[in-house]
Protein backbone atom coordinates (compact mmCIF):
# COMPACT_ATOMS: atom_id res chain seq x y z
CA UNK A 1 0.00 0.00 0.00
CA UNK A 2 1.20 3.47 -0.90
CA UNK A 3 1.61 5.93 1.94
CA UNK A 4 0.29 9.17 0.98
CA UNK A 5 2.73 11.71 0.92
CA UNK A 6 1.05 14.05 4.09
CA UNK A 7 1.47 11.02 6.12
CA UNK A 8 4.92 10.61 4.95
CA UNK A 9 6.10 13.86 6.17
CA UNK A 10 4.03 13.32 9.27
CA UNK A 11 5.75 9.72 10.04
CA UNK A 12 9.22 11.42 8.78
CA UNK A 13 8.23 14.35 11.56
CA UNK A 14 8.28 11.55 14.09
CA UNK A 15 11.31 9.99 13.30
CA UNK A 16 10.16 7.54 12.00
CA UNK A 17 13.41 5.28 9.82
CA UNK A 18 13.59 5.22 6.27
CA UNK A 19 13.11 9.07 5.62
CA UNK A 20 14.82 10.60 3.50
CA UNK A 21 16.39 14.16 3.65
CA UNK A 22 17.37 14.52 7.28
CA UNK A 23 20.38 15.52 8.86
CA UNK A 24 23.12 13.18 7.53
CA UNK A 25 25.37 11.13 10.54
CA UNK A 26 28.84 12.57 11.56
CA UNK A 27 31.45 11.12 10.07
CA UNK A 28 33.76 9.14 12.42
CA UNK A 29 36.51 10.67 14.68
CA UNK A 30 40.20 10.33 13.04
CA UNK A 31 42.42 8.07 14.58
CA UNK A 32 45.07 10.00 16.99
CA UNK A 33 48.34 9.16 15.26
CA UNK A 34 52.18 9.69 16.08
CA UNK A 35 54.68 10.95 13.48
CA UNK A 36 57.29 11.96 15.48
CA UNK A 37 59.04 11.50 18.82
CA UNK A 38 62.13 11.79 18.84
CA UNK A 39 65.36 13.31 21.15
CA UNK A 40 68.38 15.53 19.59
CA UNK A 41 70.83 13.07 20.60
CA UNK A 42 71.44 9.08 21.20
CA UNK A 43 72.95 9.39 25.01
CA UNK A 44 73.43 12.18 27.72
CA UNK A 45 75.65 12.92 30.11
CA UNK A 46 74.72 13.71 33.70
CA UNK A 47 73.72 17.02 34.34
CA UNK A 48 72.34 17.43 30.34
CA UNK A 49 69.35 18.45 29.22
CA UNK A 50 67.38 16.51 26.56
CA UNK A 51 65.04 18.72 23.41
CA UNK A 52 62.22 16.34 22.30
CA UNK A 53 60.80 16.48 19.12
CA UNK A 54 56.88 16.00 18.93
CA UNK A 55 54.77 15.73 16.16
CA UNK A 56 51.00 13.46 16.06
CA UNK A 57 47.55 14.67 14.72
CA UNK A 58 44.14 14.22 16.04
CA UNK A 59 44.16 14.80 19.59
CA UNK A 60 45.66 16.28 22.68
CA UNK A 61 49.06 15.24 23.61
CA UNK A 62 50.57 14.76 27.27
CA UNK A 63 54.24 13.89 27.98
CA UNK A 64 54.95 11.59 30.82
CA UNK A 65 56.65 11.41 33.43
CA UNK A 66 56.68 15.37 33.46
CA UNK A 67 52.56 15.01 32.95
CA UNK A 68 53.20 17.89 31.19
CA UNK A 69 50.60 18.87 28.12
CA UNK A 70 52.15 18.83 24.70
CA UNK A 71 50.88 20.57 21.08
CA UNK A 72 52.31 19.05 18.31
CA UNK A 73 55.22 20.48 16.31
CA UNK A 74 56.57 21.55 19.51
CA UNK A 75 59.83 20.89 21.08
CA UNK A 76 60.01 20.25 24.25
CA UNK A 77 63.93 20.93 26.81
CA UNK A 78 63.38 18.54 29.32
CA UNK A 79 64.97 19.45 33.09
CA UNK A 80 68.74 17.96 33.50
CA UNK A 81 68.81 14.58 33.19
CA UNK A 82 70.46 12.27 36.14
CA UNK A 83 69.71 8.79 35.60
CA UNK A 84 68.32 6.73 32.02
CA UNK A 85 64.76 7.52 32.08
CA UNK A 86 62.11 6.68 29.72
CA UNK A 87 59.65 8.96 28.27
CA UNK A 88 56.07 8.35 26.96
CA UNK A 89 53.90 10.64 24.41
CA UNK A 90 50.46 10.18 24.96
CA UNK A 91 47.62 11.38 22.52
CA UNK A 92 44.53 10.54 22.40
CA UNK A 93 41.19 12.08 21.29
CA UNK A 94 38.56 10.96 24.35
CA UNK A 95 37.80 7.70 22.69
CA UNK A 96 41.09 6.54 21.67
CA UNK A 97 44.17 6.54 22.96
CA UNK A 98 47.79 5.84 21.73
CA UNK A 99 51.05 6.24 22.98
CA UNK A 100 54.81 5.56 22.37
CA UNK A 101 58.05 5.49 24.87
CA UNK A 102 61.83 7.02 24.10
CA UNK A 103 64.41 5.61 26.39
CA UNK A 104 67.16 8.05 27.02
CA UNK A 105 70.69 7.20 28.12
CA UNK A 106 72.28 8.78 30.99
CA UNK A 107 75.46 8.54 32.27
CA UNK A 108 78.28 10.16 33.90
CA UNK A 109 81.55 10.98 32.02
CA UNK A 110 83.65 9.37 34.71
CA UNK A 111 85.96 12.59 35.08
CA UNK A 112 86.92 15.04 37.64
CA UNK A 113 87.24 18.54 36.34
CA UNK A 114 88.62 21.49 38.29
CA UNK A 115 86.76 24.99 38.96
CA UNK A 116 87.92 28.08 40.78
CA UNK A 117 87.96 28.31 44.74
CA UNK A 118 88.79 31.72 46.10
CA UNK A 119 88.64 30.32 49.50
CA UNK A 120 91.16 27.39 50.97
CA UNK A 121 89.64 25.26 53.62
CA UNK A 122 90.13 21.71 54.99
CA UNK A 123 88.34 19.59 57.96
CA UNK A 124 85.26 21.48 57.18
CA UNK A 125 81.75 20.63 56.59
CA UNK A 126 79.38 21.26 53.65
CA UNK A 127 75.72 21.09 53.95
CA UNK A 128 73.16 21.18 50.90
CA UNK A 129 70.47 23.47 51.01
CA UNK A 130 67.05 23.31 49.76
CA UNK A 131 67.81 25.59 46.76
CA UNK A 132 70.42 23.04 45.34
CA UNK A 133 73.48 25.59 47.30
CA UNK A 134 76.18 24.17 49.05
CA UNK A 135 77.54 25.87 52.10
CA UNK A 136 80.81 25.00 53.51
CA UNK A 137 81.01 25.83 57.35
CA UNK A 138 84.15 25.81 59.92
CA UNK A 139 87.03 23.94 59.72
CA UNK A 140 90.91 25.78 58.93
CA UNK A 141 91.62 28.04 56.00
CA UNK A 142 95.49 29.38 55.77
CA UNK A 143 95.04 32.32 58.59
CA UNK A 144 96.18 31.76 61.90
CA UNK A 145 92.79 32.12 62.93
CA UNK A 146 89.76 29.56 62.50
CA UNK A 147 87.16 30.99 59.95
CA UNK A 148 84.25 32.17 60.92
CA UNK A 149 83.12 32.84 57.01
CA UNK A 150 80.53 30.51 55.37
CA UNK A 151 80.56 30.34 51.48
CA UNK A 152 77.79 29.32 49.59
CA UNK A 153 78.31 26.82 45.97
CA UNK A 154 75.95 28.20 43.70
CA UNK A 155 75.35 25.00 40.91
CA UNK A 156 74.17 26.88 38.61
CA UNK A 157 77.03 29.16 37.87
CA UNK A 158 79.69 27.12 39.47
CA UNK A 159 80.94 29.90 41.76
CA UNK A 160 81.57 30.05 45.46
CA UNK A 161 80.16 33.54 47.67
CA UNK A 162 80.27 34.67 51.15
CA UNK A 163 76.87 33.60 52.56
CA UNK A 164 77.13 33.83 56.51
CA UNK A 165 79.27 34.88 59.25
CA UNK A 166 79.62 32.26 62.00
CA UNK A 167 80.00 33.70 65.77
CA UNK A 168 83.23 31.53 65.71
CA UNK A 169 85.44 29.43 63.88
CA UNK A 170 85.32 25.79 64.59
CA UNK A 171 86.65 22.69 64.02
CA UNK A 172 85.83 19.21 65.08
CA UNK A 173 82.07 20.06 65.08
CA UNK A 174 78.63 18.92 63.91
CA UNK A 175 76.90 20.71 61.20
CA UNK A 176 73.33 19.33 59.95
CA UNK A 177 70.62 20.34 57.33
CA UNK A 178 66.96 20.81 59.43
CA UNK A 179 63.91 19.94 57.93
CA UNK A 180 63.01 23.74 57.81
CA UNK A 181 66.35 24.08 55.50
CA UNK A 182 68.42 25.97 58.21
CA UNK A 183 71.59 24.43 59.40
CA UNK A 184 72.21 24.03 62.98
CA UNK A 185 76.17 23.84 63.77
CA UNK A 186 76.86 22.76 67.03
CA UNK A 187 79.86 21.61 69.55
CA UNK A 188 83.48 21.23 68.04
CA UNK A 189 86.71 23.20 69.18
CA UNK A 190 86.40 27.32 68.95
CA UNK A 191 88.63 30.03 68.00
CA UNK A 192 85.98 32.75 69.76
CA UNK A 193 85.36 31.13 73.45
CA UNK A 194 82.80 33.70 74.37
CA UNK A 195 80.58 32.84 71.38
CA UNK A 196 77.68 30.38 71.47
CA UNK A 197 78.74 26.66 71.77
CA UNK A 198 75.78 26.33 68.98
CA UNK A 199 74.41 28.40 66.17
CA UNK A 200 71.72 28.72 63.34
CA UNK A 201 72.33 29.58 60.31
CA UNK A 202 69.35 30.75 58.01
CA UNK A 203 69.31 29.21 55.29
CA UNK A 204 67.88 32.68 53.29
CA UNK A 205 69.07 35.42 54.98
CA UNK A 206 72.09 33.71 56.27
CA UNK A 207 71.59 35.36 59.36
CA UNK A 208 73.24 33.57 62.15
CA UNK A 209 71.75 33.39 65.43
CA UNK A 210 72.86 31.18 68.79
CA UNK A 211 70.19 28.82 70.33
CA UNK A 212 68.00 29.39 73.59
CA UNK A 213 70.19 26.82 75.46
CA UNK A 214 73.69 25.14 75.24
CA UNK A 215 73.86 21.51 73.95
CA UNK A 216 74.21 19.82 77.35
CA UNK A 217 77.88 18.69 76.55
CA UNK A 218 80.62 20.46 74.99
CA UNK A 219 81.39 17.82 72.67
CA UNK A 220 84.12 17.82 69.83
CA UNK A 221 84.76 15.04 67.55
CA UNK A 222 80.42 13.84 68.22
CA UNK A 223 78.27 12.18 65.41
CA UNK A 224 74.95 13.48 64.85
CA UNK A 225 72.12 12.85 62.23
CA UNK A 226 68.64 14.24 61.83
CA UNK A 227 65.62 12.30 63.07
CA UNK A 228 62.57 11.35 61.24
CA UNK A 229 60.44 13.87 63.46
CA UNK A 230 62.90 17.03 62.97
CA UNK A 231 65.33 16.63 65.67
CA UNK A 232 69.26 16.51 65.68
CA UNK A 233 70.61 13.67 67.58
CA UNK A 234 74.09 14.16 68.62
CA UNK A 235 76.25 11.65 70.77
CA UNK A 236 79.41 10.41 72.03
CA UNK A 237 82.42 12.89 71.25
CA UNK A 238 85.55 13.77 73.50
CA UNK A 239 84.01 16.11 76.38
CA UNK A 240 87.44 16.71 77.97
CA UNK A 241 90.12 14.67 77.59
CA UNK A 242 87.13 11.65 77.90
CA UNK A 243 85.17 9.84 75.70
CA UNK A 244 81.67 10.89 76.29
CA UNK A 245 78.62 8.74 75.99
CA UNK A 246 76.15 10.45 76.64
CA UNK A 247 72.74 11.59 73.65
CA UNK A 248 71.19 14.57 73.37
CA UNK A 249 68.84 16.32 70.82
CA UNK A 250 67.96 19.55 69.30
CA UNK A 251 64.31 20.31 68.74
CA UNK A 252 64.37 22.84 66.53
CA UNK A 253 60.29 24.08 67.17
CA UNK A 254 62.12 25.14 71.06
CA UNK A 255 65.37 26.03 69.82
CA UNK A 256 67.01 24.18 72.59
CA UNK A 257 68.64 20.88 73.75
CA UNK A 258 67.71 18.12 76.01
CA UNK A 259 70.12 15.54 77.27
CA UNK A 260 68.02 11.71 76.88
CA UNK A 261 68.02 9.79 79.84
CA UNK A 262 69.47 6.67 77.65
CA UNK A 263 73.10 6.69 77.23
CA UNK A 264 75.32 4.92 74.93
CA UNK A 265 76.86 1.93 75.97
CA UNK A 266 80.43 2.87 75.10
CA UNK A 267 81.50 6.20 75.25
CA UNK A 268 83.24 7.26 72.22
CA UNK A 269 84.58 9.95 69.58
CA UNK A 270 85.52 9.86 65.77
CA UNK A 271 82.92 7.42 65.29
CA UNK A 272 79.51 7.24 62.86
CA UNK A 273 75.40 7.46 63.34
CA UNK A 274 73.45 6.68 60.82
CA UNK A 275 69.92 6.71 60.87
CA UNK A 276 68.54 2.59 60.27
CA UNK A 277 64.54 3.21 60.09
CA UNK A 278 61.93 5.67 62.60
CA UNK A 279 63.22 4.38 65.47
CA UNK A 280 66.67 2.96 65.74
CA UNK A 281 70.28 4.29 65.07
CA UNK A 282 73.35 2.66 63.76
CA UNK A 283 76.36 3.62 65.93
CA UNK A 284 79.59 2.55 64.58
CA UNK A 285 83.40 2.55 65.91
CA UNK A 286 85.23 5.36 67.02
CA UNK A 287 87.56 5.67 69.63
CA UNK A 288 87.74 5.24 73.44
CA UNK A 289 89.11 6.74 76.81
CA UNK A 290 87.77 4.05 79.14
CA UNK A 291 91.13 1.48 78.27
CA UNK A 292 89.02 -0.83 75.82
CA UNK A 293 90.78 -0.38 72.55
CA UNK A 294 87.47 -1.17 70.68
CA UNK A 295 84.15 0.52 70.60
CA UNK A 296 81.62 -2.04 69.43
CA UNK A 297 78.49 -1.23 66.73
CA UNK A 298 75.55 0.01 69.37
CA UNK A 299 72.00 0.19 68.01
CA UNK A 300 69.89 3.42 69.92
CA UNK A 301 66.40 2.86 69.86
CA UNK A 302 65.09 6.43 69.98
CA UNK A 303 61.29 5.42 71.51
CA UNK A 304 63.01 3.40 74.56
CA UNK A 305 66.16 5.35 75.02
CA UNK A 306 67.66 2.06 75.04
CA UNK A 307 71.31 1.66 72.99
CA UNK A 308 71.84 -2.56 72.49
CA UNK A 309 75.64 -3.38 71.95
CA UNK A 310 76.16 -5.84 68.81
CA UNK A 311 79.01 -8.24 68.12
CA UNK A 312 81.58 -6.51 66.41
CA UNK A 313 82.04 -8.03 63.03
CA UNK A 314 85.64 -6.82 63.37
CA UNK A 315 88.44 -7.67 66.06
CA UNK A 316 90.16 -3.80 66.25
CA UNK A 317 89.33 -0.69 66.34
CA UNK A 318 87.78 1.46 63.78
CA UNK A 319 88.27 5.31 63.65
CA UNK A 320 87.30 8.42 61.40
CA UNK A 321 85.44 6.53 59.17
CA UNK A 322 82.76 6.97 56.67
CA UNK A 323 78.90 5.16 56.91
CA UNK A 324 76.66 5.19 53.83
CA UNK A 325 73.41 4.04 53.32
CA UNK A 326 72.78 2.08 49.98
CA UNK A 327 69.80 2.14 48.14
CA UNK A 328 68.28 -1.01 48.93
CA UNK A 329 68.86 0.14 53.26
CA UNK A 330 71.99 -1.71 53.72
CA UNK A 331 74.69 0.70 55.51
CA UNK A 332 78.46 0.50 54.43
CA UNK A 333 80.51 0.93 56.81
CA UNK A 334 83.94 2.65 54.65
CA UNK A 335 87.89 3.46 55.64
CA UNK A 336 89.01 4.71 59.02
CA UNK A 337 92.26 4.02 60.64
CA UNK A 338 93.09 1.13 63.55
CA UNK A 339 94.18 1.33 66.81
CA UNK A 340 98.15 1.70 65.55
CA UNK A 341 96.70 4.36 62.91
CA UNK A 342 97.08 2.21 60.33
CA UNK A 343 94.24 3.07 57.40
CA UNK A 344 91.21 0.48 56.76
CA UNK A 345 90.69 -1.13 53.49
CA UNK A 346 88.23 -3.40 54.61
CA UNK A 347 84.40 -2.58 53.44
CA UNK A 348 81.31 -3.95 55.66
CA UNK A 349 77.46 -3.77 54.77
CA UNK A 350 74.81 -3.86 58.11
CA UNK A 351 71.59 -5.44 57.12
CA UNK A 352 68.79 -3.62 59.04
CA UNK A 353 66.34 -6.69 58.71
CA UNK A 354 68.63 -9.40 60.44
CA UNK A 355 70.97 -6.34 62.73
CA UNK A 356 73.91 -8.47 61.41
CA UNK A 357 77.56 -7.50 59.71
CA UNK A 358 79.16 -9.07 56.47
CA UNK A 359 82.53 -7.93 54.41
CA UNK A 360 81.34 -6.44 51.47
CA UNK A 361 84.25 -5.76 49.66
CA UNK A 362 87.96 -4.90 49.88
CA UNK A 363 89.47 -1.30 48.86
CA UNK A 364 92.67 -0.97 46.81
CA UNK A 365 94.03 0.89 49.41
CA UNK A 366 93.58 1.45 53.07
CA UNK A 367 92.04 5.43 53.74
CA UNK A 368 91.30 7.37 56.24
CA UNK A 369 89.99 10.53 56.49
CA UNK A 370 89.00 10.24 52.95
CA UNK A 371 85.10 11.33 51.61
CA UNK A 372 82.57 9.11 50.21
CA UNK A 373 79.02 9.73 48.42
CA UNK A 374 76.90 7.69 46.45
CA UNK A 375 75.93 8.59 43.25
CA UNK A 376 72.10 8.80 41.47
CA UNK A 377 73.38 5.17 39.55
CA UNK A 378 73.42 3.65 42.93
CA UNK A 379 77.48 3.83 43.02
CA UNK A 380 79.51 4.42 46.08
CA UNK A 381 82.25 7.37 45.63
CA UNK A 382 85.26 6.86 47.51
CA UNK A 383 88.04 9.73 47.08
CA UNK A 384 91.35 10.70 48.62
CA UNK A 385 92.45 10.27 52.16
CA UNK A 386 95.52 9.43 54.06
CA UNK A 387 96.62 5.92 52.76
CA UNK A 388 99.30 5.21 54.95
CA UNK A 389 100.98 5.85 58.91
CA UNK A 390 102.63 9.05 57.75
CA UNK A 391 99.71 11.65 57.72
CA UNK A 392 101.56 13.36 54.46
CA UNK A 393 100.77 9.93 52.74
CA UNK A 394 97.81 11.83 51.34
CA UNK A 395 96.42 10.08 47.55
CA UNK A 396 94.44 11.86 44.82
CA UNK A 397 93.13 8.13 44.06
CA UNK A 398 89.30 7.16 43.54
CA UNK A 399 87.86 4.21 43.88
CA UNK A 400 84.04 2.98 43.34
CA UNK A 401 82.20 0.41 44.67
CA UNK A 402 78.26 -0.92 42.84
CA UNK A 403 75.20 -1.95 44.23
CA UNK A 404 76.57 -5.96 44.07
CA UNK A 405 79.80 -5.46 46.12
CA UNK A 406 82.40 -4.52 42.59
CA UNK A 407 85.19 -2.46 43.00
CA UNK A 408 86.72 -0.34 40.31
CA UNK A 409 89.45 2.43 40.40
CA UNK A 410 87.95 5.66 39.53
CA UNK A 411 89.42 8.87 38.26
CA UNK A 412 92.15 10.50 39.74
CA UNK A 413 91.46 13.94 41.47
CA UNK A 414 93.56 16.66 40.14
CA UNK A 415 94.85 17.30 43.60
CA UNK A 416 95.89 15.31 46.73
CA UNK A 417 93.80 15.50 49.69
CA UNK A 418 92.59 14.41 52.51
CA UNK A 419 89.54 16.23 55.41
CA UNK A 420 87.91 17.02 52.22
CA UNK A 421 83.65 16.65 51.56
CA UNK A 422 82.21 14.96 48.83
CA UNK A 423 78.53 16.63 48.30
CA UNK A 424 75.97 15.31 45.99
CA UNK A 425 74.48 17.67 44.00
CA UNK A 426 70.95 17.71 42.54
CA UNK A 427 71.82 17.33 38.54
CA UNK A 428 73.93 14.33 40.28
CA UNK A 429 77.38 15.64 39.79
CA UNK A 430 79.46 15.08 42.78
CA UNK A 431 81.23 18.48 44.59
CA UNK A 432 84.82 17.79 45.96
CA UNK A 433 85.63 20.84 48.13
CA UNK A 434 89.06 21.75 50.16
CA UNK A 435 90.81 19.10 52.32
CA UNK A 436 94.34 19.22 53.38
CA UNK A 437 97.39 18.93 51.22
CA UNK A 438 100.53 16.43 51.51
CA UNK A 439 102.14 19.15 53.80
CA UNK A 440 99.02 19.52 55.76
CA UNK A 441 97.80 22.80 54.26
CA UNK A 442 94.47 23.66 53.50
CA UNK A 443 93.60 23.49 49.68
CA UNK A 444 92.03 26.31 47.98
CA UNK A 445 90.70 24.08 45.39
CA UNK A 446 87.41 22.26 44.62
CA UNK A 447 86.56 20.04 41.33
CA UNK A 448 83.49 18.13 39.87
CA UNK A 449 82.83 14.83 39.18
CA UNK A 450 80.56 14.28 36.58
């Protein structure tokens, strides 16, 4: 039967299928495609920076990890580069989605290069500050007088500036990095006697300014580290002419310090802390005034004020050393000097899980008072130090040690020393600063690895 054409448009009207001379359908939404991503070179070195090359149609565009939106035909400078990381360009138009990685290779050159240092300086310390600046507190420059200048290391520009002015020069003190980003330096021997046994630096203004209180002990030669909840923990040191072993802390919300009931076991100076997990503390070697030659590994347990003496996984004494944590927690325990003054070679790793020692690896030479850091690869840097019983024995040798216990030689600094710092900076280069010469003179010099 024929429709007539009235009803027709009044069916069509209705929506009725099978009427001609609507609207027509959309066509389908192109496919988001790639073209191009691509990077400006095949491998980086640590501290470069990486231009991307994006092209794709038919959608929006996001690069990850930097979650960072994209258009295309854009290049994109990505922020230095530190370790191999892989990149993925993500497109997609709401229904579909495609996406492609670009690995980039990363690595360090494996040199040491030299920059200027208008300063000299040696048994300091240098403390990174939020900012990515270094500043490098206390110790002996080539006056007769301790220093009471702080410089800053500015990364960027590679350049060293007066930053602070300490109430007193200092040497054999602690010097720590607060959560706020001001550096509390406390204890140590000083050139000014009437100025404050502790100080706070700021870590803007670099205004200095002395605490409400005195630590509780006049310590020189302590080990301190900061605590999960803000405080400094300092302990042990030579108060005297004796090996103290008593633990105190610096809250930094009251400005002041409180001696903990808990003491350690074995009193002790040169020696390590290292902070194992929320609770406990690793404290390692140094040396003693009580007439036992060795000071055994103590674990501090911060919530009972307890310290629990561990076997010592080695029969003498261990002195100005260096402790590390690795990246998978393990803590290496690096250099030092014996009872006879003789410098370490020996390496051990303390598993937190099982509280235990083991020898993780051997050194090519004996050091003391050398400087170690680990590097963004997971690398342990070991450089300089006094490789023999004659303190001038000083070496410009570097070693390395990996994540699975192999030692390599590294590159040679470009000048002998020894009471240096070795300070990891955020592009991942390493900053060698000052130490003392084979005559026993502070350097004026400073290099980059990289």
């Amino acid at each position: 039967m024929r429709v007539p054409f009235l009803a027709m448009m009044i069916l069509c009207s209705l929506g009725f299928a099978g009427c001609g001379g609507g609207e027509e359908s959309p066509p389908p939404t192109a496919e988001p495609t790639i073209a191009t991503f691509s990077a400006d070179k095949t491998a980086y070195w640590v501290g470069d920076e990486a231009r991307l090359t994006i092209v794709f149609s038919n959608g929006t565009g996001r690069l990850v990890p930097d979650d960072i939106a994209v258009t295309s035909g854009m290049t994109v400078t990505t922020h230095s580069l530190s370790v191999p990381i892989r990149y993925r360009l993500v497109v997609t138009n709401g229904s579909t989605t495609v996406s492609q990685t670009l690995d980039l290779d990363v690595r360090y050159r494996d040199q040491l290069r030299p920059i200027p240092m208008p300063f000299s300086r040696g048994e300091h310390r240098a403390v990174r500050l939020p900012d990515e600046r270094v500043l490098i507190i206390g110790g002996e420059d080539s006056s007769s007088a301790l220093p009471q200048t702080v410089y800053a290391f500015h990364p960027g520009t590679e350049t060293f500036s007066e930053f602070a002015q300490l109430g007193t020069g200092r040497t054999g003190f602690v010097a720590l990095a607060l959560y706020s980003g001001d550096v509390l330096v406390a204890g140590g021997g000083r050139s000014v006697l009437s100025a404050p046994d502790a100080e706070v630096i700021d870590h803007v203004t670099g205004a200095v300014t002395s605490t409400q209180n005195a630590p509780q002990r006049r310590r020189q030669e302590a080990a301190a580290t900061l605590l999960m909840d803000g405080k400094a923990f300092i302990c042990g040191g030579r108060v005297g002419a004796v090996a103290d072993n008593t633990v105190e802390v610096y809250d930094p919300e009251t400005r002041t310090f409180t001696l903990l009931p808990g003491t350690l076991q074995v009193g002790r100076m040169q020696h390590t802390v290292i902070r194992i997990d929320q609770r406990r503390l690793l404290i390692y070697g140094g040396m003693t005034t009580s007439g036992q030659p060795v000071a055994p590994p103590e674990i501090y347990d911060i919530a009972t004020g307890i310290s629990t003496v561990l076997p010592a996984p080695e029969a003498g004494m261990r002195a100005n050393h260096e402790a590390i944590t690795l990246q998978d927690g393990g803590i290496l325990i690096i250099g030092g000097e014996d009872y006879d003054q003789m410098p370490l070679a020996s390496v051990w790793r303390f598993d937190p899980a099982s509280s235990t020692f083991s020898l993780y690896a051997t050194l090519a030479n004996g050091r003391s008072a050398t400087a170690v850091n680990r590097l963004l690869d997971g690398r342990v840097f070991i450089a300089g130090g006094v490789t023999g019983l004659r303190s001038s024995e000083v070496t410009e040798m570097t070693e390395m040690l990996t994540d699975t216990a192999q030692r390599r030689d590294g590159p040679i600094m470009n000048v002998r020393r020894r009471d240096h710092t070795v300070t990891r900076l955020d592009s991942g280069k390493l900053l060698v600063v000052g130490g003392l010469g084979t005559d026993l003179w502070p350097l004026a010099s400073a290099e980059i690895y990289e």
